[in-house]
Protein backbone atom coordinates (compact mmCIF):
# COMPACT_ATOMS: atom_id res chain seq x y z
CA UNK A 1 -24.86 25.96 10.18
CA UNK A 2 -23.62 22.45 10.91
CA UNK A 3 -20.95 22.44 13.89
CA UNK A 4 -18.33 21.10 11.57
CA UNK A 5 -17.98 24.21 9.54
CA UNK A 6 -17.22 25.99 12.47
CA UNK A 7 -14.42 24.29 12.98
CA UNK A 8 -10.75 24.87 11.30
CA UNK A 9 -8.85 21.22 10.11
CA UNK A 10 -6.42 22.47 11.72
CA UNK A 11 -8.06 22.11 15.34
CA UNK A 12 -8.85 17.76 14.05
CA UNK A 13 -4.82 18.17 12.59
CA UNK A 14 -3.86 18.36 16.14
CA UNK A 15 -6.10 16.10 17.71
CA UNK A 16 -4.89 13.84 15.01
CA UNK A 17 -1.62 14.46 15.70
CA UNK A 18 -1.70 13.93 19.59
CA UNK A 19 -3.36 10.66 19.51
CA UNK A 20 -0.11 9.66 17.21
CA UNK A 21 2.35 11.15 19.05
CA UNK A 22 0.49 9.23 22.53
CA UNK A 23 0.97 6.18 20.20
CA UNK A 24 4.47 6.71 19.23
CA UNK A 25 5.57 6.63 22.51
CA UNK A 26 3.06 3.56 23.59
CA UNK A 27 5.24 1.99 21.37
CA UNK A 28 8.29 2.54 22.72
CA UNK A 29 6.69 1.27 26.31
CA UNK A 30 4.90 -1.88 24.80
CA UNK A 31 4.37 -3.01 28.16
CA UNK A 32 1.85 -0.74 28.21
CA UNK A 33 0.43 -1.20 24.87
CA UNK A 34 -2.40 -4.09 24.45
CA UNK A 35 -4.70 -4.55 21.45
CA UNK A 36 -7.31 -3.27 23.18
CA UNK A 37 -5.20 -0.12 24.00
CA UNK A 38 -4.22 -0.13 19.84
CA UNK A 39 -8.07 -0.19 19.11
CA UNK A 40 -9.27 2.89 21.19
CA UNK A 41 -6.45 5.19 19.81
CA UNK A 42 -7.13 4.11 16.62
CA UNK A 43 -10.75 4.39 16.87
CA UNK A 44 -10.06 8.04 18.22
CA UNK A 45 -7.77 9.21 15.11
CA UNK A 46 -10.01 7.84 12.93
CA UNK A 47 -13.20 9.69 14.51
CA UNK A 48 -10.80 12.95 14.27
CA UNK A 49 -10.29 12.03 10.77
CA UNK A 50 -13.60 11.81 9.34
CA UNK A 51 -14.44 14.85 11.23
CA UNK A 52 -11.53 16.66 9.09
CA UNK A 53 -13.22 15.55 6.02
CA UNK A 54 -16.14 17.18 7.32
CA UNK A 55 -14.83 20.52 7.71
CA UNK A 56 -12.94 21.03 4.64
CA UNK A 57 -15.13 23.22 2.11
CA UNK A 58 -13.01 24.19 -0.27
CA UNK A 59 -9.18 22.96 -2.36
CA UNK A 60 -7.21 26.08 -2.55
CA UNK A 61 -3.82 26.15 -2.35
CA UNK A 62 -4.03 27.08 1.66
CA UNK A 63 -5.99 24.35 2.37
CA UNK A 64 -3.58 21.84 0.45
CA UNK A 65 -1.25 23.60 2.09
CA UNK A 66 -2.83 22.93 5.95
CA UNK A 67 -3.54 18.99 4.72
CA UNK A 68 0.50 18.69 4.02
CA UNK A 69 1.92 20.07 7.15
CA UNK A 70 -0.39 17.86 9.37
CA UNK A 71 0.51 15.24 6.92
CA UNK A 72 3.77 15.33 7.58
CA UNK A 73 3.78 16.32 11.64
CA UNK A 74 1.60 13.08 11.81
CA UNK A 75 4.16 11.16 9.64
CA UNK A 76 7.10 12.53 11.77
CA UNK A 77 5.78 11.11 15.17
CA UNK A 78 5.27 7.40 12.93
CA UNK A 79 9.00 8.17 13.00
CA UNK A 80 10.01 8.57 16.50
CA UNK A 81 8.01 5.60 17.72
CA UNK A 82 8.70 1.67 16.75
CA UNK A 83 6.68 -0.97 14.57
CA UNK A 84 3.37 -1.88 16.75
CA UNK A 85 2.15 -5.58 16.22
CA UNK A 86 4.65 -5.86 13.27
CA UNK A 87 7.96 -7.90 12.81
CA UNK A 88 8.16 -7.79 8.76
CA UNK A 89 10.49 -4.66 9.04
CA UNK A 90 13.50 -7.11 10.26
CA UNK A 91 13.60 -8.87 7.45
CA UNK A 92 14.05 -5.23 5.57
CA UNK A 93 16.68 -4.56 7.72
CA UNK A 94 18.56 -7.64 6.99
CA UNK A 95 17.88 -7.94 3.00
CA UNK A 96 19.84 -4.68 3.43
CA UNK A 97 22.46 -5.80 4.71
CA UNK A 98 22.50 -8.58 2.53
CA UNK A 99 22.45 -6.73 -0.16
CA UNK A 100 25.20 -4.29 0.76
CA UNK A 101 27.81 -7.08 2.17
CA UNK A 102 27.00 -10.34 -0.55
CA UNK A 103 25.65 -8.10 -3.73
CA UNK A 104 22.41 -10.00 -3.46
CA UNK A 105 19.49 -10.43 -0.95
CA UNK A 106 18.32 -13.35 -2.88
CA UNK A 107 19.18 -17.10 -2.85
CA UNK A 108 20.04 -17.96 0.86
CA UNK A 109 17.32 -17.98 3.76
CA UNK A 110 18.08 -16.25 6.52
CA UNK A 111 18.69 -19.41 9.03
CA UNK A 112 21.53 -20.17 6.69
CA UNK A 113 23.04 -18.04 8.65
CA UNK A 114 22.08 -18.56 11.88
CA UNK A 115 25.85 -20.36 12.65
CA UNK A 116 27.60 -18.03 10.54
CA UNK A 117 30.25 -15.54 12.76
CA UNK A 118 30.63 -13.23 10.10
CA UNK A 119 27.57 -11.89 10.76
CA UNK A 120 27.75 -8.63 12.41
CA UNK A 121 26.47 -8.33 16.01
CA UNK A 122 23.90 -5.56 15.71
CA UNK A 123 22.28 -7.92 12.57
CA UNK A 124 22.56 -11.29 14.54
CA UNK A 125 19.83 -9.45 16.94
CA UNK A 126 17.77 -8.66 13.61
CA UNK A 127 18.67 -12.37 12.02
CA UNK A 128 16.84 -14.14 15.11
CA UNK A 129 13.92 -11.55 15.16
CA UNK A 130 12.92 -12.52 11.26
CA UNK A 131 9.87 -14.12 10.96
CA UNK A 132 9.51 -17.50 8.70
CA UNK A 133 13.46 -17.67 8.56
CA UNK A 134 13.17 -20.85 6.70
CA UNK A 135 11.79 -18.88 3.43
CA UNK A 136 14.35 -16.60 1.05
CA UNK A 137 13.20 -13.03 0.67
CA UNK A 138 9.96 -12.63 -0.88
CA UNK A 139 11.02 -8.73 -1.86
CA UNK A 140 11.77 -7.58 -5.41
CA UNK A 141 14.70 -5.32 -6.55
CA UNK A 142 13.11 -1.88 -6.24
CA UNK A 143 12.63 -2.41 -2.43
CA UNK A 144 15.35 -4.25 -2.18
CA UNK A 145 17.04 -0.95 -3.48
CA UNK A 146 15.22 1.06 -1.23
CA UNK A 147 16.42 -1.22 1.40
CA UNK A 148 20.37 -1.13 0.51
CA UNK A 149 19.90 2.55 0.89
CA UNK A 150 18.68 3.31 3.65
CA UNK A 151 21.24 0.19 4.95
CA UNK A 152 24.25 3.28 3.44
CA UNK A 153 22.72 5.27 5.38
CA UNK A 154 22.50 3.73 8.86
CA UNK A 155 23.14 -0.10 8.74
CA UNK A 156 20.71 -1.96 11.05
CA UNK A 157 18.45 1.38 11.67
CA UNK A 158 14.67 1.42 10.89
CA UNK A 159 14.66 5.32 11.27
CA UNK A 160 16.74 5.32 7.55
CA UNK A 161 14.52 3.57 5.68
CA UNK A 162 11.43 4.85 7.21
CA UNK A 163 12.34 8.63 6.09
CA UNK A 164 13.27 7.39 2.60
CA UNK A 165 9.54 6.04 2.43
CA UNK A 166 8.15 8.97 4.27
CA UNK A 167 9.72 11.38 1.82
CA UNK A 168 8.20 9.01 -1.36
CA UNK A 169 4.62 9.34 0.71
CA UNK A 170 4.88 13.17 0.91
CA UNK A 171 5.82 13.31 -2.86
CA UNK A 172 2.59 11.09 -3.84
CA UNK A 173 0.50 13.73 -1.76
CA UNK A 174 1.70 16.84 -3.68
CA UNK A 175 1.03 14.45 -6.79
CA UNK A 176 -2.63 13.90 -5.33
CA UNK A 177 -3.21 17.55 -4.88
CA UNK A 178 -2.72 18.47 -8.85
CA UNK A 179 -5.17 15.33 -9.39
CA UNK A 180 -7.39 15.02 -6.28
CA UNK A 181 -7.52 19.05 -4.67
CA UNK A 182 -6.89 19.39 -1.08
CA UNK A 183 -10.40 17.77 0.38
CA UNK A 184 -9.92 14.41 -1.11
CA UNK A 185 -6.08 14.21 -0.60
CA UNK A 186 -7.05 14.30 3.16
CA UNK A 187 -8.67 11.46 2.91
CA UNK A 188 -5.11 9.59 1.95
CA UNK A 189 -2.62 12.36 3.64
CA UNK A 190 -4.47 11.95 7.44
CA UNK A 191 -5.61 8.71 6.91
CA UNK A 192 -4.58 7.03 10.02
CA UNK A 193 -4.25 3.11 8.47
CA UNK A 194 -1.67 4.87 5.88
CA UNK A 195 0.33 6.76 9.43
CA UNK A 196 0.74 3.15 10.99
CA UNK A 197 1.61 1.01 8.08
CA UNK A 198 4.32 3.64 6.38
CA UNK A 199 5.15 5.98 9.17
CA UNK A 200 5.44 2.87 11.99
CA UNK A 201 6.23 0.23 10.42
CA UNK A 202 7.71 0.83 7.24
CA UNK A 203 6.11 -1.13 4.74
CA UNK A 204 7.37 -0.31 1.31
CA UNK A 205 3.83 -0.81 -0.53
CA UNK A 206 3.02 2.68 -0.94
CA UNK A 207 5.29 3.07 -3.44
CA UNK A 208 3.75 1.35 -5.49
CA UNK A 209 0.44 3.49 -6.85
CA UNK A 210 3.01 6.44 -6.66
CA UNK A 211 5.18 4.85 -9.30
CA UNK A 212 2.06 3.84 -11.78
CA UNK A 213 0.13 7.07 -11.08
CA UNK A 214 3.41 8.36 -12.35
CA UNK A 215 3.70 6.62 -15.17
CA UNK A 216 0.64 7.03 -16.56
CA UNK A 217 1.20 10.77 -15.85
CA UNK A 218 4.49 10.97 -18.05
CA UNK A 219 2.52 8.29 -20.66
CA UNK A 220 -0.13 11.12 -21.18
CA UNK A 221 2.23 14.32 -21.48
CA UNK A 222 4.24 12.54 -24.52
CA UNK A 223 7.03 11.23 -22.04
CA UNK A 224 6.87 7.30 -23.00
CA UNK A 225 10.68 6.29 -21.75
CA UNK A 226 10.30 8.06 -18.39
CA UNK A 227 6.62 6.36 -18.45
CA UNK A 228 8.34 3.03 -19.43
CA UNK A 229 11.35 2.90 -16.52
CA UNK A 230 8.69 4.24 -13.84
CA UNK A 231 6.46 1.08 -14.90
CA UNK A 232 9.02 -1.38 -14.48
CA UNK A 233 9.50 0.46 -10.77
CA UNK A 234 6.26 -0.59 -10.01
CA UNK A 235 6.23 -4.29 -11.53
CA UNK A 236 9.78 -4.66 -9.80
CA UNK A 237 8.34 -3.59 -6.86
CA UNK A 238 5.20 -6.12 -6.43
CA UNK A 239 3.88 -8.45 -8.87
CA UNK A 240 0.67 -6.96 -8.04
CA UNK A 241 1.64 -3.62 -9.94
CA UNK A 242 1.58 -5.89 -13.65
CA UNK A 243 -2.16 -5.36 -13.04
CA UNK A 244 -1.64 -1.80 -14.65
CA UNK A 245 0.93 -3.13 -17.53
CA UNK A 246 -1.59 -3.25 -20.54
CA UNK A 247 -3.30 -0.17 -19.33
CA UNK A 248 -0.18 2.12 -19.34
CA UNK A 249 1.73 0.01 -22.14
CA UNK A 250 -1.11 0.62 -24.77
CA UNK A 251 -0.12 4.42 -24.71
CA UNK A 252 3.62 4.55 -24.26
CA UNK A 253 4.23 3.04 -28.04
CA UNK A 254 7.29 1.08 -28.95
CA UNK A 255 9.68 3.15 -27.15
CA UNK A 256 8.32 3.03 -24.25
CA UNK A 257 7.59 -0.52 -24.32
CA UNK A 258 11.43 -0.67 -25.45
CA UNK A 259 12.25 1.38 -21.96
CA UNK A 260 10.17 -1.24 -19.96
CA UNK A 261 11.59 -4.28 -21.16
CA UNK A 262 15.19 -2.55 -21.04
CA UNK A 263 14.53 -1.52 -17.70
CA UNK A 264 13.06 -5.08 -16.71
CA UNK A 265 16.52 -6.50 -17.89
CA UNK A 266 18.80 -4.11 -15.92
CA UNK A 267 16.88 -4.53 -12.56
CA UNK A 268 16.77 -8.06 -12.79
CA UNK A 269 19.87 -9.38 -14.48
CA UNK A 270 22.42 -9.15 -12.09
CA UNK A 271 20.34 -11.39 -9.73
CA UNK A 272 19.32 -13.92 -12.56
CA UNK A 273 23.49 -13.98 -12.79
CA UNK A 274 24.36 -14.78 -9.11
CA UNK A 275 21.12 -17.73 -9.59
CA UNK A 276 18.23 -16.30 -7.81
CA UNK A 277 15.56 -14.03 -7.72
CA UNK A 278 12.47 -13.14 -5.93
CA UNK A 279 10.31 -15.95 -7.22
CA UNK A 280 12.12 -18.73 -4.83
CA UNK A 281 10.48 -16.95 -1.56
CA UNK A 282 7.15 -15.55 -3.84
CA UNK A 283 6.80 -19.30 -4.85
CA UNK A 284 6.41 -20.63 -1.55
CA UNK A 285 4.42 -17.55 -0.80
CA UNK A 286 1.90 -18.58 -3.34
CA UNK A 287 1.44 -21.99 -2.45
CA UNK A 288 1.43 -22.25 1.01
CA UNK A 289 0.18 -19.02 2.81
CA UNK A 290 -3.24 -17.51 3.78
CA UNK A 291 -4.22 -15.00 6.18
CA UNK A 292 -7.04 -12.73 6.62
CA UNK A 293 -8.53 -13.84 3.15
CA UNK A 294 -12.04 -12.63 2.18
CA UNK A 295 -13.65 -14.83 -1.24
CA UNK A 296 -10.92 -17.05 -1.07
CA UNK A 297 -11.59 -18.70 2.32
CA UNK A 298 -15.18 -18.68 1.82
CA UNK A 299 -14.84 -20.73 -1.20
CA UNK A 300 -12.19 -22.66 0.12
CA UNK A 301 -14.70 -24.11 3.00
CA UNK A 302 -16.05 -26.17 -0.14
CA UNK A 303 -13.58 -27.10 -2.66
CA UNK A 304 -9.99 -27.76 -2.66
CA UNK A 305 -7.01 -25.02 -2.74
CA UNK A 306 -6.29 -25.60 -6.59
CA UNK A 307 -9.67 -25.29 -7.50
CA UNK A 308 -10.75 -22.44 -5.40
CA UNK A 309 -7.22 -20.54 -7.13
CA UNK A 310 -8.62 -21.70 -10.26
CA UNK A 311 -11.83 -20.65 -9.91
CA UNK A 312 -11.28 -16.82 -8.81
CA UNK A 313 -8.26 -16.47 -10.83
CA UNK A 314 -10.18 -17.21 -13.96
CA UNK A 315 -13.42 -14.73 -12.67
CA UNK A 316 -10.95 -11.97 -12.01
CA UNK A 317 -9.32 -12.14 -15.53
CA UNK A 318 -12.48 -12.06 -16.86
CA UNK A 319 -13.85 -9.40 -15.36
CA UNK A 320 -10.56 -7.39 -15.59
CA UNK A 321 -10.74 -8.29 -19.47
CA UNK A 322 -13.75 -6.75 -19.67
CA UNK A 323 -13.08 -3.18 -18.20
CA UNK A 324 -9.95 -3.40 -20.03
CA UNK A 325 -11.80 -3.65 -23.39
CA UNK A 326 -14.33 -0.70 -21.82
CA UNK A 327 -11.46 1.20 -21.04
CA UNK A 328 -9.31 0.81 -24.30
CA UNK A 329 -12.92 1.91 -26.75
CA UNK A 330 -13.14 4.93 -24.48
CA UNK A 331 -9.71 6.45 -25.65
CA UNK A 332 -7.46 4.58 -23.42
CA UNK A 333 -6.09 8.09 -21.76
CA UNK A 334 -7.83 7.98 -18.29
CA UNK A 335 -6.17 6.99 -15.54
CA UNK A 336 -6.61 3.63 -14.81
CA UNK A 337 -9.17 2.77 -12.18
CA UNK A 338 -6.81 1.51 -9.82
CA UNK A 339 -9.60 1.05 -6.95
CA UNK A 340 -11.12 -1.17 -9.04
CA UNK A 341 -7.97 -3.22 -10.38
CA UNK A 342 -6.46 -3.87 -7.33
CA UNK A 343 -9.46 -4.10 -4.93
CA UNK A 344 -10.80 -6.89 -6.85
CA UNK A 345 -7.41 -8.71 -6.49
CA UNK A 346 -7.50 -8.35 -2.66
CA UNK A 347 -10.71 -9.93 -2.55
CA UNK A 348 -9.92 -12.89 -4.19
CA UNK A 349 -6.26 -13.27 -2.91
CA UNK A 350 -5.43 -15.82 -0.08
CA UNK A 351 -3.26 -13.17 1.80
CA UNK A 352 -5.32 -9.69 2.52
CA UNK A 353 -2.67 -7.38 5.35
CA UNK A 354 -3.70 -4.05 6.05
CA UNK A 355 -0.70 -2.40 4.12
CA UNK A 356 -2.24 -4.10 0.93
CA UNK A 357 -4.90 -1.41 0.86
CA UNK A 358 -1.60 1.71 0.13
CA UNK A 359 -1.89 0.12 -3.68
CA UNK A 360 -5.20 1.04 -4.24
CA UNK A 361 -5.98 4.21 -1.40
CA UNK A 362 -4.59 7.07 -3.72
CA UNK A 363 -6.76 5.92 -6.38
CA UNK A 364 -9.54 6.03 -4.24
CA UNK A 365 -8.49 9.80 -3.60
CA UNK A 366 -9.44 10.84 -7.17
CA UNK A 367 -12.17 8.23 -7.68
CA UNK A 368 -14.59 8.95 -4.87
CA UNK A 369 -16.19 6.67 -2.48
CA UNK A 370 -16.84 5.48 1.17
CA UNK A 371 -16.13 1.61 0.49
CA UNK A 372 -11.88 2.09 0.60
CA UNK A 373 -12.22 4.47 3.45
CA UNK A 374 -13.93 2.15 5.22
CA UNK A 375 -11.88 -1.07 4.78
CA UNK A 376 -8.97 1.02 5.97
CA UNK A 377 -10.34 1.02 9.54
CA UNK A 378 -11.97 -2.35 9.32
CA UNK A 379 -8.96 -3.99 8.20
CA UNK A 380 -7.59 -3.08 11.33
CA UNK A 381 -9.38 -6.14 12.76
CA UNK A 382 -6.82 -8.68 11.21
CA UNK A 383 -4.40 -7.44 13.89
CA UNK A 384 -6.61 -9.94 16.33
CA UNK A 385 -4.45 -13.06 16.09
CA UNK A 386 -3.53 -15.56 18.60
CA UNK A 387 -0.15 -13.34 18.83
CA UNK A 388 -1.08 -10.29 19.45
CA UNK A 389 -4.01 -11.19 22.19
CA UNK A 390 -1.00 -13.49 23.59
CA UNK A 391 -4.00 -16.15 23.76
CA UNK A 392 -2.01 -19.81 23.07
CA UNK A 393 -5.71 -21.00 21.98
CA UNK A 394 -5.45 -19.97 18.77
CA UNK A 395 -2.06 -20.38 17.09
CA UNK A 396 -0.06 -17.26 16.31
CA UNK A 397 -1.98 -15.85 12.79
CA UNK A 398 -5.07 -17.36 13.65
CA UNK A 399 -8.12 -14.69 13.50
CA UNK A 400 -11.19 -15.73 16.50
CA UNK A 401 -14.16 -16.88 14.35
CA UNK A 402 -16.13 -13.51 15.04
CA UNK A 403 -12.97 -11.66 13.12
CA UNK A 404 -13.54 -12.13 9.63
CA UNK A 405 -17.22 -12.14 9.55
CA UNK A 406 -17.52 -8.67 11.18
CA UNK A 407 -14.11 -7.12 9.53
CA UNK A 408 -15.51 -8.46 5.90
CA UNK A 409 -19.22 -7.51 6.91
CA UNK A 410 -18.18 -3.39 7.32
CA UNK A 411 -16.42 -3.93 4.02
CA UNK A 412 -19.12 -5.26 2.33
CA UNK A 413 -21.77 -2.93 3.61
CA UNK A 414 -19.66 0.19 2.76
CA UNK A 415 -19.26 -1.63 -0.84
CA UNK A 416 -22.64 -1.69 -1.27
CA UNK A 417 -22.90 1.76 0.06
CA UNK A 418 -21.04 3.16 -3.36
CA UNK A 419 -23.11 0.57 -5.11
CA UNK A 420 -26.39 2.59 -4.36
CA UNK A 421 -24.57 5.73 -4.15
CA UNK A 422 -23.46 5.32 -8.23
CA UNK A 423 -26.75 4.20 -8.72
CA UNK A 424 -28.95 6.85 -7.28
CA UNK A 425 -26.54 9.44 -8.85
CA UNK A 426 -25.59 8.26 -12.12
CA UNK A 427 -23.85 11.36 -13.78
CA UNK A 428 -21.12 11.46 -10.97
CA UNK A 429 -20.35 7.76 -11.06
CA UNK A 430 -19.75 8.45 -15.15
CA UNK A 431 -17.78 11.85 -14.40
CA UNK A 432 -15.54 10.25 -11.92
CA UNK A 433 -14.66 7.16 -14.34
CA UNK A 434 -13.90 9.47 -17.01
CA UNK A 435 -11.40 11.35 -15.31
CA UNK A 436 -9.42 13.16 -17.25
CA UNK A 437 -10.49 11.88 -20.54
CA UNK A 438 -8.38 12.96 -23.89
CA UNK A 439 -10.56 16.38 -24.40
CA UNK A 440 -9.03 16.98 -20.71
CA UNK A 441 -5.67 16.34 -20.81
CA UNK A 442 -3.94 19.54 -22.63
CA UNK A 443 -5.52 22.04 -19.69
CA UNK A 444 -4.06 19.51 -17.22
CA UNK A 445 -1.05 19.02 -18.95
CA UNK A 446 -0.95 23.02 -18.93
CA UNK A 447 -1.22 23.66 -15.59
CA UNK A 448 2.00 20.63 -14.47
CA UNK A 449 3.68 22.46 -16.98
C-alpha cells in the first residue's frame, strides 16, 4: 500500500495551511520577504498539494466536505496578510472610490488628480501607489461593481473587497463539487496559484468561469433569462468571457438572447451617458502592452506587431470555429470546454499574468488533465522581473532571458503530457469532452433540483 493512502488530506490541509499562514505574515514583514523566499514557500504548498491529490480515494460528501473547510482556512489566512509582488489592487481601491464619489470610474486617469485637494487623504496614499497612472481604468462594470461595494463597505480597505471575492470563490467550489466530486475540486479549492492571486491579492478574474459555468448551468435546466443576465456578468466582466457567447447563446433562444442584450444595455448605459467606458484604458491596453507572452513573442522576434496580431488572431478564430462547429453537431448541451477556449487565447495573447489562468482552472476541474495544473506553478516564474529581484539591469517588467524559455518549456511538456495521455487512452479523452451530454442532463438536473 502506497504511503499516500495512509495518509488523511487533512494532515497535507494543514501543512497547506501553515505554509500560508507563514506567508501571510511574510507579507506583512516584506523586509523579510525576497523572491527567493516567495519561491521555496510556494514550492512547499505546492508539493503539499499534489500530495493531497494523492491521497484522496474517493468524492463523498465528507470528503467534499474536508476539501471546503481547508479551502476556506487557506483562503482566510490570504486574508489577514497583504498583496505580495502585486500593486494592481490600488487601482481597485481607487476605481471604488471613484465610482462611489463621481458615479463613474471611467473617463479621467488617475494623475488627473494628482493636484486635486478634494481627494481624500487615506486615497491620495492609494492615488500615488497606482501603477501606469497615465492610463484610465482598464476594468469593466461588473468589477467595477464589485469594487463600489466593497468601497460601502470600508472605503480605502483591501480586506472588503477581498471577502466579497473570497465568498464568490467558495460559491464556485460548492458549484464544482455537483460537477467535478470532491477529488478534482481539490485540485482548484487547494490550489495554491488560486490562494495568492484571489485570497492575497484580490484579483477579480475568478469570477469570471463562475459566472459562465453558471450560465450554461441555468441555459441547460430551461432557465434562459437567468442564463442570459449571468452571461452578460461575465462579458461585462472581461472581454475575454465573449469567448463563451455563441456557445451559451445557441441554447438560451430569443429570450435569453433578449436578457443578454437587455442586460448589456443596463450595465453599460449609464457610462456610455457620462462619455466613457472601459475601451479608452482596454485600447491602449491592446496596443501597447506585453508581458510574459508565450506564441506571441516568439513570432514577434520575426515579423512586425500588426502582423504577428494578425497572424494568431486569424489561427485562433479558426481553430475556435472549428470546435465550435464540432461542438454545435454534437447537441450543443455540454459544457463548453473552457480549458480549451481560453487556454488557446493565453497562448497567443501579448499579456499572459498568473491570475489569467482563474478563467480557465475550474474548467480544468471537470475536464481532467496535468497541463493546467502545471502552468499554475510554472507561471509563477513571471514574478522574476527587474522589480521584484530589485536588479536596475533589467527594467521593472523585464523577465531574465532564462525566464520564459524554462516557464514556457514546463508548460509545454505538461501539454504534451495530456497530448499522449488522450492518445494512449482514447475512451476517457471522448468521455471527458462529452460531459454531460443531452442523454445526461435530466439525472443531473434531478439531483440540483
Amino acid at each position: 500500500m502506497r504511503l499516500t493512502r495512509l495518509i488523511h488530506p487533512n494532515s497535507f490541509g494543514f501543512c497547506l495551511l501553515g505554509c500560508c499562514g507563514f506567508l501571510a505574515w511574510l507579507s506583512r514583514a516584506p523586509q523579510f520577504l525576497n523572491l527567493s523566499t516567495f519561491a521555496g514557500i510556494m514550492g512547499l504548498m505546492f508539493a503539499f498539494y499534489v500530495l493531497s491529490y494523492r491521497t484522496i480515494q474517493r468524492s463523498g460528501s465528507h470528503m467534499a466536505r474536508t476539501v471546503f473547510f481547508w479551502a476556506l482556512l487557506l483562503r482566510l489566512s490570504g486574508l489577514l496578510g497583504d498583496p505580495i509582488f502585486e500593486d494592481d489592487y490600488f487601482r481597485y481601491l481607487w476605481d471604488g472610490y471613484r465610482f462611489a464619489s463621481d458615479g463613474t470610474p471611467f473617463g479621467r486617469p488617475p494623475e488627473s488628480f494628482f493636484n486635486d485637494p478634494s481627494v481624500p487623504k487615506a486615497f491620495r496614499t492609494i492615488l500615488s501607489q497606482i501603477n501606469h497612472p497615465d492610463i484610465p481604468t482598464i476594468y469593466a462594470p461588473t468589477f467595477q461593481y464589485f469594487f463600489l461595494i466593497a468601497n460601502w463597505i470600508a472605503p480605502g480597505q483591501l480586506w472588503a473587497l477581498k471577502l466579497l471575492l473570497i465568498a464568490a470563490d467558495l460559491l464556485l467550489i460548492l458549484g464544482l463539487f455537483r460537477f467535478a466530486g470532491a477529488k478534482q475540486t481539490l485540485l482548484y479549492a487547494w490550489n495554491p496559484l488560486v490562494i495568492k492571486e484571489i485570497a492575497f491579492t484580490a484579483h477579480p478574474d475568478g469570477l469570471i468561469p463562475a459566472l459562465l459555468i453558471g450560465s450554461w448551468l441555468f441555459s441547460s435546466r430551461g432557465r434562459p433569462i437567468i442564463a442570459g443576465l449571468l452571461l452578460v456578468a461575465a462579458v461585462a466582466s472581461k472581454a475575454s468571457a465573449w469567448l463563451f457567447v455563441p456557445f451559451i447563446a445557441i441554447n438560451i433562444g430569443c429570450l435569453g438572447i433578449g436578457a443578454f442584450i437587455g442586460g448589456y444595455l443596463l450595465l453599460y448605459l449609464p457610462f456610455w451617458v457620462q462619455g466613457a467606458t472601459d475601451m479608452t484604458g482596454l485600447r491602449v491596453f491592446a496596443q501597447e502592452f506585453e508581458f510574459n507572452s508565450a506564441l506571441y513573442g516568439l513570432i514577434r522576434l520575426g515579423l512586425p506587431v500588426h502582423w504577428t496580431k494578425m497572424l494568431l488572431g486569424m489561427a485562433f478564430i479558426g481553430i475556435t470555429s472549428v470546435y465550435f462547429v464540432r461542438y454545435w453537431r454534437r447537441g450543443c448541451r455540454s459544457l463548453p470546454r473552457g480549458d480549451w477556449l481560453f487556454g488557446g487565447l493565453l497562448i497567443i495573447s501579448p499579456v499572459i499574468n498568473p491570475w489569467y489562468l482563474l478563467w480557465l482552472m475550474p474548467f480544468a476541474c471537470i475536464y481532467s488533465g496535468l497541463g493546467v495544473w502545471i502552468a499554475s506553478a510554472a507561471l509563477l516564474l513571471s514574478y522574476v522581473t527587474g522589480l521584484n529581484l530589485q536588479d536596475f539591469v533589467f527594467a521593472p517588467y523585464e523577465h531574465p532571458l532564462w525566464v520564459r524559455p524554462l516557464e514556457f518549456g514546463i508548460i509545454g511538456l505538461g501539454m504534451a503530457f495530456d497530448k499522449w495521455q488522450s492518445v494512449r487512452t482514447p475512451s476517457q479523452s471522448r468521455r471527458l469532452d462529452e460531459y454531460f451530454q443531452p442523454s445526461e442532463l435530466p439525472e443531473f438536473n434531478q439531483r440540483m433540483n
